[in-house]
C-alpha atoms as a PDB file:
ATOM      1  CA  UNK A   1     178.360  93.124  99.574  1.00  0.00           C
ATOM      2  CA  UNK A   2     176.549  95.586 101.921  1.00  0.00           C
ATOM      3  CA  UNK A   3     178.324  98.442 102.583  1.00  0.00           C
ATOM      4  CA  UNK A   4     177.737  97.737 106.364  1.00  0.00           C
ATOM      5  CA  UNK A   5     178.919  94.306 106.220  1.00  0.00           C
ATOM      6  CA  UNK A   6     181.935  95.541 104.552  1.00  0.00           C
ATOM      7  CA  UNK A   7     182.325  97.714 107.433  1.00  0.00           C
ATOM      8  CA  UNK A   8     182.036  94.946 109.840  1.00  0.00           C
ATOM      9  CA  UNK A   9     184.687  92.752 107.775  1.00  0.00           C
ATOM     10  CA  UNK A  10     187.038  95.199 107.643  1.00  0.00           C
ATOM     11  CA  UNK A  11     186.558  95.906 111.427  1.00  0.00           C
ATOM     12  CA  UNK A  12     187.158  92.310 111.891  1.00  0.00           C
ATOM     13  CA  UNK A  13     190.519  92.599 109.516  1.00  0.00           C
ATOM     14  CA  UNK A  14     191.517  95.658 111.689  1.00  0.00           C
ATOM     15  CA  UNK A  15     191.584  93.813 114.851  1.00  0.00           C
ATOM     16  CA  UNK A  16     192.730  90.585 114.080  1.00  0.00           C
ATOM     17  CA  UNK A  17     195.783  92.448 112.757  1.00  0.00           C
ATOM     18  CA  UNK A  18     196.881  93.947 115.788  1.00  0.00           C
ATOM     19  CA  UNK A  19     195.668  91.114 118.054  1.00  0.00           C
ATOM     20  CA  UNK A  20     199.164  90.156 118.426  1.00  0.00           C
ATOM     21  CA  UNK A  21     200.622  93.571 118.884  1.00  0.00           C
ATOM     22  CA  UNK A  22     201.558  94.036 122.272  1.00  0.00           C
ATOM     23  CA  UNK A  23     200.063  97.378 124.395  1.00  0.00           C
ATOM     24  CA  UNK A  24     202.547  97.440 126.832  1.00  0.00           C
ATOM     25  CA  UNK A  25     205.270  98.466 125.031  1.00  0.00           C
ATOM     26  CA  UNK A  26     203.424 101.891 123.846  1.00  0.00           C
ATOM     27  CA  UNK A  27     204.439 105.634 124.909  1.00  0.00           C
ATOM     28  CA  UNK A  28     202.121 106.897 127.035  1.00  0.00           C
ATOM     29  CA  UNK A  29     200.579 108.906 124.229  1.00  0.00           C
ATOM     30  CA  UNK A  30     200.024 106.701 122.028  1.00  0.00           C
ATOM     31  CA  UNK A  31     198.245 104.429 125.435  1.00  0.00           C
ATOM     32  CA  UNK A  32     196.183 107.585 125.916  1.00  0.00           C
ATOM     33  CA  UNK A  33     195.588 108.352 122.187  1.00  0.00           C
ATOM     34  CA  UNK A  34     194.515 104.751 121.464  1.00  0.00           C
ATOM     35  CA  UNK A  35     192.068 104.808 124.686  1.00  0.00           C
ATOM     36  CA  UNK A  36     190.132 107.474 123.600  1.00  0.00           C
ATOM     37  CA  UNK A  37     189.795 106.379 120.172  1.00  0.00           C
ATOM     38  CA  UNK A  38     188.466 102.730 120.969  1.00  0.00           C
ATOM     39  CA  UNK A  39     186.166 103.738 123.486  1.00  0.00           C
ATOM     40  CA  UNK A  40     184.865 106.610 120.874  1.00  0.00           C
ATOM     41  CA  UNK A  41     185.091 103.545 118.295  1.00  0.00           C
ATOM     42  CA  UNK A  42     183.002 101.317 121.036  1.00  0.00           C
ATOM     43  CA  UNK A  43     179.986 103.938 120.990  1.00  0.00           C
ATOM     44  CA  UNK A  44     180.272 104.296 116.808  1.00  0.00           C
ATOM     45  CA  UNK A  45     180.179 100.038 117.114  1.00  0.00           C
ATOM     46  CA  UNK A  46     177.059 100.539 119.107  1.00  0.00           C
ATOM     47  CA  UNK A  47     175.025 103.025 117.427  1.00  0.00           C
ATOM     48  CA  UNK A  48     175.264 100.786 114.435  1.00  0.00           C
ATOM     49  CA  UNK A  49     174.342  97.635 115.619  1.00  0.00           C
ATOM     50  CA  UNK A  50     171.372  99.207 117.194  1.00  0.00           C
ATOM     51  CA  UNK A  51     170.696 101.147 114.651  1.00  0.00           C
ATOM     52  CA  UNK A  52     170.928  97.925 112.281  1.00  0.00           C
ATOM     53  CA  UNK A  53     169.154  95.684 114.929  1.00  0.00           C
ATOM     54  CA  UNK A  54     166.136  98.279 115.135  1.00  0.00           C
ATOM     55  CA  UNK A  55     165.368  97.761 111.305  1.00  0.00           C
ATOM     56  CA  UNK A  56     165.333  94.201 111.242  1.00  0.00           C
ATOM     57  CA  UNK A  57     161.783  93.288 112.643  1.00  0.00           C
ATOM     58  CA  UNK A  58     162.104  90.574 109.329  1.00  0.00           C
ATOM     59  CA  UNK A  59     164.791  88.834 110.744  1.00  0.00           C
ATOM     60  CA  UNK A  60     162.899  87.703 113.926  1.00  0.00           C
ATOM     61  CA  UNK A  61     159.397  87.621 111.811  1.00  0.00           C
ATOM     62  CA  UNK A  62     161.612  85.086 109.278  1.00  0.00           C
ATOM     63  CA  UNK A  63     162.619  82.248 112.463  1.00  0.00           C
ATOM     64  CA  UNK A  64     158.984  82.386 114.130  1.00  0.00           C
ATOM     65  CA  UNK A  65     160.544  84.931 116.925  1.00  0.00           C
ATOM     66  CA  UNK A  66     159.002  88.200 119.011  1.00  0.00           C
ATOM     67  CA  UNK A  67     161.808  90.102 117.673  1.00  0.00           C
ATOM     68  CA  UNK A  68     165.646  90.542 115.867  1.00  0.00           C
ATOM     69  CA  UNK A  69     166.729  90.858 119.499  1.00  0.00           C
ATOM     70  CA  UNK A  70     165.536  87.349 120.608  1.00  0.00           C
ATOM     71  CA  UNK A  71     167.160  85.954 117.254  1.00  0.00           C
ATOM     72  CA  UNK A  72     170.275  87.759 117.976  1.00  0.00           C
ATOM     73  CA  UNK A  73     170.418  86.353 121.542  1.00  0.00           C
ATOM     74  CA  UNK A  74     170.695  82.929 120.236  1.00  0.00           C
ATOM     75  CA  UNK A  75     173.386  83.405 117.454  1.00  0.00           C
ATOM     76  CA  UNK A  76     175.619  85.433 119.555  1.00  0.00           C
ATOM     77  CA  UNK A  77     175.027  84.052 122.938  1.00  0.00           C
ATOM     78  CA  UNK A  78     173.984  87.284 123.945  1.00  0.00           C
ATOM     79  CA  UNK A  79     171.679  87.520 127.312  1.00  0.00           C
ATOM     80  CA  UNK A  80     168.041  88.484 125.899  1.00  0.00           C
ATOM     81  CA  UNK A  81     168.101  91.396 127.703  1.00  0.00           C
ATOM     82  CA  UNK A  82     171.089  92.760 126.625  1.00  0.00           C
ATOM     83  CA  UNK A  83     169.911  92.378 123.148  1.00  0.00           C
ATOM     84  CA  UNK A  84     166.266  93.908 124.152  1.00  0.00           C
ATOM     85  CA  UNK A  85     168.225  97.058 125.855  1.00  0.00           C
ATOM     86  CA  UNK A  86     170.080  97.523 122.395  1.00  0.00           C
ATOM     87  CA  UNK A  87     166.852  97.183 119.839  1.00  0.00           C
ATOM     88  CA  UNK A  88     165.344  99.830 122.984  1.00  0.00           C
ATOM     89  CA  UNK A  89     168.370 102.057 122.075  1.00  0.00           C
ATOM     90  CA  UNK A  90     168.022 101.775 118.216  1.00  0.00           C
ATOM     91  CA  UNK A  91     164.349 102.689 118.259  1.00  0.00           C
ATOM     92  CA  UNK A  92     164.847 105.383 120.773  1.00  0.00           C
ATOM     93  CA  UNK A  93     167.690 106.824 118.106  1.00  0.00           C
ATOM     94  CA  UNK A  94     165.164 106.876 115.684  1.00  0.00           C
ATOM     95  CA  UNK A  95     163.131 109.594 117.521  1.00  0.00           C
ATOM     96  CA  UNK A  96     166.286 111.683 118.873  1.00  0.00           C
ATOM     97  CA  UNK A  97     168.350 112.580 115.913  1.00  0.00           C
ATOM     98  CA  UNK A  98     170.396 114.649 118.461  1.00  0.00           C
ATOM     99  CA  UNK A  99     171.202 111.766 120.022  1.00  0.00           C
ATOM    100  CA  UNK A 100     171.991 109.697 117.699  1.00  0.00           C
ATOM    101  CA  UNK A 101     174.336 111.679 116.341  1.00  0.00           C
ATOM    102  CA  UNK A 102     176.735 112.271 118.912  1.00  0.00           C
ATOM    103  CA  UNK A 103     176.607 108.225 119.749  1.00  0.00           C
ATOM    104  CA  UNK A 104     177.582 107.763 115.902  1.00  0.00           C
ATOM    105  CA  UNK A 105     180.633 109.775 115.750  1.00  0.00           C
ATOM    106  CA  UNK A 106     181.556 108.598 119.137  1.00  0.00           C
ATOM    107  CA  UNK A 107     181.289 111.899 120.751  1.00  0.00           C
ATOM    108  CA  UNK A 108     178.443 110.417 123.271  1.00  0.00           C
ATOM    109  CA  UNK A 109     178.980 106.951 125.004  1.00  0.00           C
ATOM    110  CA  UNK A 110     176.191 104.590 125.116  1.00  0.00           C
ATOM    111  CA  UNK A 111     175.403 104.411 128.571  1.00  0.00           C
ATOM    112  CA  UNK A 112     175.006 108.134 128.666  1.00  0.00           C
ATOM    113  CA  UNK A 113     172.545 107.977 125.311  1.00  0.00           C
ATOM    114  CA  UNK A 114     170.492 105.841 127.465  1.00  0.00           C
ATOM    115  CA  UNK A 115     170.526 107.770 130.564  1.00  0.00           C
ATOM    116  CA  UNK A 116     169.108 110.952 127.711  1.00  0.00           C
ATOM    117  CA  UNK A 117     166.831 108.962 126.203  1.00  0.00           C
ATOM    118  CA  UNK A 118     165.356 107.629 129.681  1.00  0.00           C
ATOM    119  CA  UNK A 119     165.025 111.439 130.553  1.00  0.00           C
ATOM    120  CA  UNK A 120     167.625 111.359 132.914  1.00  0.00           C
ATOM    121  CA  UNK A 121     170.753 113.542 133.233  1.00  0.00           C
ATOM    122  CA  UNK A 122     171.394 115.938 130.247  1.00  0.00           C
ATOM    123  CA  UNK A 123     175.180 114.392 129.020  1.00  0.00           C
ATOM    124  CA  UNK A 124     176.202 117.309 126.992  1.00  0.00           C
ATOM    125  CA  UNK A 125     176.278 116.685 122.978  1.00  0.00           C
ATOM    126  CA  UNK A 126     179.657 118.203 121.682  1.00  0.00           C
ATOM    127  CA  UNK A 127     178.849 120.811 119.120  1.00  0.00           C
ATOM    128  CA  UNK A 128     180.832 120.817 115.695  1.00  0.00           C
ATOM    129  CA  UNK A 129     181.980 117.039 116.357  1.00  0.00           C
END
């Protein structure tokens, strides 16, 4: 198996096994701890899929469609533009290693990649992340 779709089962795995587990009966640090880490999770989730969805022109070439986003759409119920916005992000990556790398190890979120790879406001990129 792909080491990617490993990644994504074991994700899966991760989650399902704490589906049950009730938040409200956390410390507060452990609340704030596991906050931080799931939204810097969130942006890792991101980066990948884009990444992933930006090299996979064959996938929409293979069902007759403009693109992997319009494919995607359809098998996940995703808006179109939502998926368009994401293959956007993973070909923007592409050109902005910087970037990229702070959204993959979570440092960056992925509104604020966007908002520096539309030109917008500088987000600063955590050094030594």
């Amino acid at each position: 198996m792909h080491p990617i779709i490993e990644c994504a089962a074991d994700l899966r795995g991760a989650l399902k096994d704490v589906a049950s587990v009730e938040p409200a009966f956390m410390t507060t640090g452990d609340k704030q701890a596991a906050l931080v880490a799931l939204t810097e999770v969130r942006s890792q989730l991101d980066a990948m899929t884009a990444r992933v969805l930006a090299a996979s022109d064959d996938v929409g070439e293979a069902h007759g469609l403009r693109d992997a986003a319009a494919w995607l759409a359809v098998q996940t119920r995703t808006t179109w533009r939502e998926t368009r916005r994401d293959l956007a992000l993973g070909r923007a990556l592409e050109q902005h290693p910087e970037i990229a790398a702070a959204l993959t190890s979570g440092a960056l979120r992925t509104e604020q990649a966007r908002g520096d790879l539309r030109g917008g406001r500088r987000s600063p990129l955590p050094r030594g992340r």
